[in-house]
N, C-alpha and C. Protein backbone atom coordinates (compact mmCIF):
# COMPACT_ATOMS: atom_id res chain seq x y z
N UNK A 1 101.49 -0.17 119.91
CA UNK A 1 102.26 1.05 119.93
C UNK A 1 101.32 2.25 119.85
N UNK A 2 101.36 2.55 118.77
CA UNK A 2 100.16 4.19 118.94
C UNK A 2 98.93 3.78 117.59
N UNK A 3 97.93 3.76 117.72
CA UNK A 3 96.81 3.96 117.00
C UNK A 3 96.92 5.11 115.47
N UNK A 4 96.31 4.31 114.67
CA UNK A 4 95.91 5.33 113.05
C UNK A 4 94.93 6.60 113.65
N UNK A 5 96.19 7.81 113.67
CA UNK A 5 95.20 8.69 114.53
C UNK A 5 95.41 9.65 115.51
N UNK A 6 96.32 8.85 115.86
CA UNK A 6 96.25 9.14 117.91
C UNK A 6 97.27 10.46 117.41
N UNK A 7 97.37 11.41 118.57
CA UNK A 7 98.42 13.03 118.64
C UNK A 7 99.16 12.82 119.22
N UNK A 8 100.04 13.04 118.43
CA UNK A 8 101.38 12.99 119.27
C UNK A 8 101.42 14.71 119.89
N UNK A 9 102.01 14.24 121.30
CA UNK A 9 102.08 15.72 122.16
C UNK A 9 103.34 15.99 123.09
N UNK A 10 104.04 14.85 123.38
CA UNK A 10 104.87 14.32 124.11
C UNK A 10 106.31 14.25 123.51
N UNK A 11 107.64 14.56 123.63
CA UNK A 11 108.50 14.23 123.82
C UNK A 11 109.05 12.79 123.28
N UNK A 12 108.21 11.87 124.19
CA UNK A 12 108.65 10.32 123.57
C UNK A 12 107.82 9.86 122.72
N UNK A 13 107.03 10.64 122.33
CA UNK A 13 106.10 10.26 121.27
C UNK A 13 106.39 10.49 120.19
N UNK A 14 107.20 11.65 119.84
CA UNK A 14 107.88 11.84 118.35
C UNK A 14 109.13 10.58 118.86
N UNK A 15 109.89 10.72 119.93
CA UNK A 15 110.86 9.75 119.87
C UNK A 15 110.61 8.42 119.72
N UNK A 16 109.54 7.97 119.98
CA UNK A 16 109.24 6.11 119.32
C UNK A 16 108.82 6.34 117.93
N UNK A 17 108.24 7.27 117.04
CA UNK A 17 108.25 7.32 116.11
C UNK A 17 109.24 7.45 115.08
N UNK A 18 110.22 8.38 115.60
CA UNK A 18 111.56 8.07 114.55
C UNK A 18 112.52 6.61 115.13
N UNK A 19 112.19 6.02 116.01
CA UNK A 19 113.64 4.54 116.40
C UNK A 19 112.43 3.67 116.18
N UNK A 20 111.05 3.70 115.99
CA UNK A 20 110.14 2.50 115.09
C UNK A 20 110.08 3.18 113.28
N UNK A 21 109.98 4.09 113.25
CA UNK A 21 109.99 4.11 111.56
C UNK A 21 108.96 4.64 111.36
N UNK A 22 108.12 5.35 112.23
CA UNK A 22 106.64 5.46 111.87
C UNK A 22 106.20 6.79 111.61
N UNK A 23 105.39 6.81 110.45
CA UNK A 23 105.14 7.67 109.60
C UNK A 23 103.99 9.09 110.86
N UNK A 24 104.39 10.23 110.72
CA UNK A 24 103.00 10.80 111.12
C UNK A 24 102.73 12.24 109.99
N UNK A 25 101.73 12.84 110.31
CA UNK A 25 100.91 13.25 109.12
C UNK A 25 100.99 14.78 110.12
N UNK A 26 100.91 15.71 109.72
CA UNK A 26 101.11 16.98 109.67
C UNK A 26 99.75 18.18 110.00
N UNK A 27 99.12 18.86 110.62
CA UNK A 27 97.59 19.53 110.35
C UNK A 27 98.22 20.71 110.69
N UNK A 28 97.39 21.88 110.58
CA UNK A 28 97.87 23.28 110.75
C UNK A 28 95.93 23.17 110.78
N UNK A 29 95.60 23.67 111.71
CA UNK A 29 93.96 23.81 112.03
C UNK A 29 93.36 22.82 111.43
N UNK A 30 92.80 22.52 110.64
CA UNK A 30 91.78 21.41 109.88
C UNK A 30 92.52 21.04 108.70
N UNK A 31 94.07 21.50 108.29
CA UNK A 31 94.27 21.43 106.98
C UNK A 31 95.38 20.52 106.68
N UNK A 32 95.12 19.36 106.15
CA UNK A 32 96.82 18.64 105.73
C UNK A 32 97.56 19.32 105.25
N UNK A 33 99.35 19.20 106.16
CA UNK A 33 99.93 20.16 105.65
C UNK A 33 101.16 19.10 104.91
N UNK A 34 101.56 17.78 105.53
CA UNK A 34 102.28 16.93 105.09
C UNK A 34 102.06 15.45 105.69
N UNK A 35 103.04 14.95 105.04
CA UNK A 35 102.95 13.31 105.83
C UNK A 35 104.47 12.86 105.18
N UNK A 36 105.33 12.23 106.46
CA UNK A 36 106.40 11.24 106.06
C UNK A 36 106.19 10.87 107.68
N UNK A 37 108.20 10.75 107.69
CA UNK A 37 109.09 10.15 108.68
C UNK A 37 109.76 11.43 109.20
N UNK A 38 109.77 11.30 110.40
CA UNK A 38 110.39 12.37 111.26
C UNK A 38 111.84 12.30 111.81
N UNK A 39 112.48 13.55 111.12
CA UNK A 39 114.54 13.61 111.07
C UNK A 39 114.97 14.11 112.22
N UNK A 40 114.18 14.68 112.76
CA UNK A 40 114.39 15.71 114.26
C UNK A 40 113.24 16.52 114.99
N UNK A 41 113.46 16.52 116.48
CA UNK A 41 112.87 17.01 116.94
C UNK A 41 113.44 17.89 118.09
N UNK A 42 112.61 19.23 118.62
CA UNK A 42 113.13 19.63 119.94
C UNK A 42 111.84 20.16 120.75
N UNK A 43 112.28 20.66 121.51
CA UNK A 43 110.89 20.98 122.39
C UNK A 43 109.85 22.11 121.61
N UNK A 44 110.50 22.33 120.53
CA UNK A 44 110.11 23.49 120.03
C UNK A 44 109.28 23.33 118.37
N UNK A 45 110.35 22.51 118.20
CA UNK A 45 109.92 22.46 116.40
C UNK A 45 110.03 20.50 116.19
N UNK A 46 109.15 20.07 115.00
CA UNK A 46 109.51 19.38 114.00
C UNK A 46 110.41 19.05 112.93
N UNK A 47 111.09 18.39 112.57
CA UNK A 47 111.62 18.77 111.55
C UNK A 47 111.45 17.31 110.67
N UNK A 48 110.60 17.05 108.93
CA UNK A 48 109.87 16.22 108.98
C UNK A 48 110.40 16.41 107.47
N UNK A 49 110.92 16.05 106.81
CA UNK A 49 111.83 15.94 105.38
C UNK A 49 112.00 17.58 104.75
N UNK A 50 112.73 17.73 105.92
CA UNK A 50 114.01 18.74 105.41
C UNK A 50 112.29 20.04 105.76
N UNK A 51 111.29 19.90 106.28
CA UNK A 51 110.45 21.17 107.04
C UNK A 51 110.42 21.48 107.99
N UNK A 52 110.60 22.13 108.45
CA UNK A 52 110.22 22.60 109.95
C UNK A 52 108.71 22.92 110.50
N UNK A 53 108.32 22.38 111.48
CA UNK A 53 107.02 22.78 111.88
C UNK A 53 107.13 23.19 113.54
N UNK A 54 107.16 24.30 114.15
CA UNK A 54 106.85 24.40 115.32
C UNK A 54 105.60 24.03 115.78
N UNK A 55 106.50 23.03 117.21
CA UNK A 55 105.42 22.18 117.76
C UNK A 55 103.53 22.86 118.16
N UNK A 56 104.43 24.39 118.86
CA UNK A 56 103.06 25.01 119.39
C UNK A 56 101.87 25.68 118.28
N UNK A 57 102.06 25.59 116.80
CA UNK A 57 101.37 25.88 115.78
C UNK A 57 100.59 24.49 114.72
N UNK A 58 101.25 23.57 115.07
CA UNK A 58 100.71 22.58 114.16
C UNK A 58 100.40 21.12 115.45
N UNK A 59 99.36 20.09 114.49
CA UNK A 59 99.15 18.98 115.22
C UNK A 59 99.71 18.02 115.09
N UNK A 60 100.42 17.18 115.31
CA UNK A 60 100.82 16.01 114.50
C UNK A 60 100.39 14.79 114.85
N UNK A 61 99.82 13.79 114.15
CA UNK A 61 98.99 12.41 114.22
C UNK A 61 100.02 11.23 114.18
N UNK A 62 99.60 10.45 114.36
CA UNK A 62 100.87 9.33 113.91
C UNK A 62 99.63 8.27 113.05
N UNK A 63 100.69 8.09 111.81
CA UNK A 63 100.10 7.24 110.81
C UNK A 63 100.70 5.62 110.44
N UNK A 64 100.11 4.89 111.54
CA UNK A 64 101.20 3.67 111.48
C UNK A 64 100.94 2.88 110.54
N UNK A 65 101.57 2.31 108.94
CA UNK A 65 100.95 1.39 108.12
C UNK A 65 100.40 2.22 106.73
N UNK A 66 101.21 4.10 106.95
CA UNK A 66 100.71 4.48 105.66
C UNK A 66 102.00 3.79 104.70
């Protein structure tokens, strides 16, 4: 599925992560900003236990096995 690591950038990439269960981790430039399971998404924003992160300001990793 996706690598300890890999960016999610894509559309179906947040979407296999919330219908597999899989955790991804949060950056804002170099800086951890969070880590869970992802509640929603749109072309625009994150939304990652009850936060919002717009997509075009932050990175998001996928953390499979935290």
């Amino acid at each position: 599925m996706y690598h300890n690591g890999e960016a999610l950038t894509k559309d179906h990439h947040f979407r296999d992560h919330i219908d597999h269960s899989v955790p991804i981790q949060v950056y804002w430039q170099d800086t951890h900003q969070d880590i869970g399971f992802i509640d929603e998404f749109s072309e625009k924003f994150v939304r990652i236990q009850r936060m919002i992160y717009m997509r075009e300001h932050f990175t998001f990793i996928s953390r499979p096995g935290y």
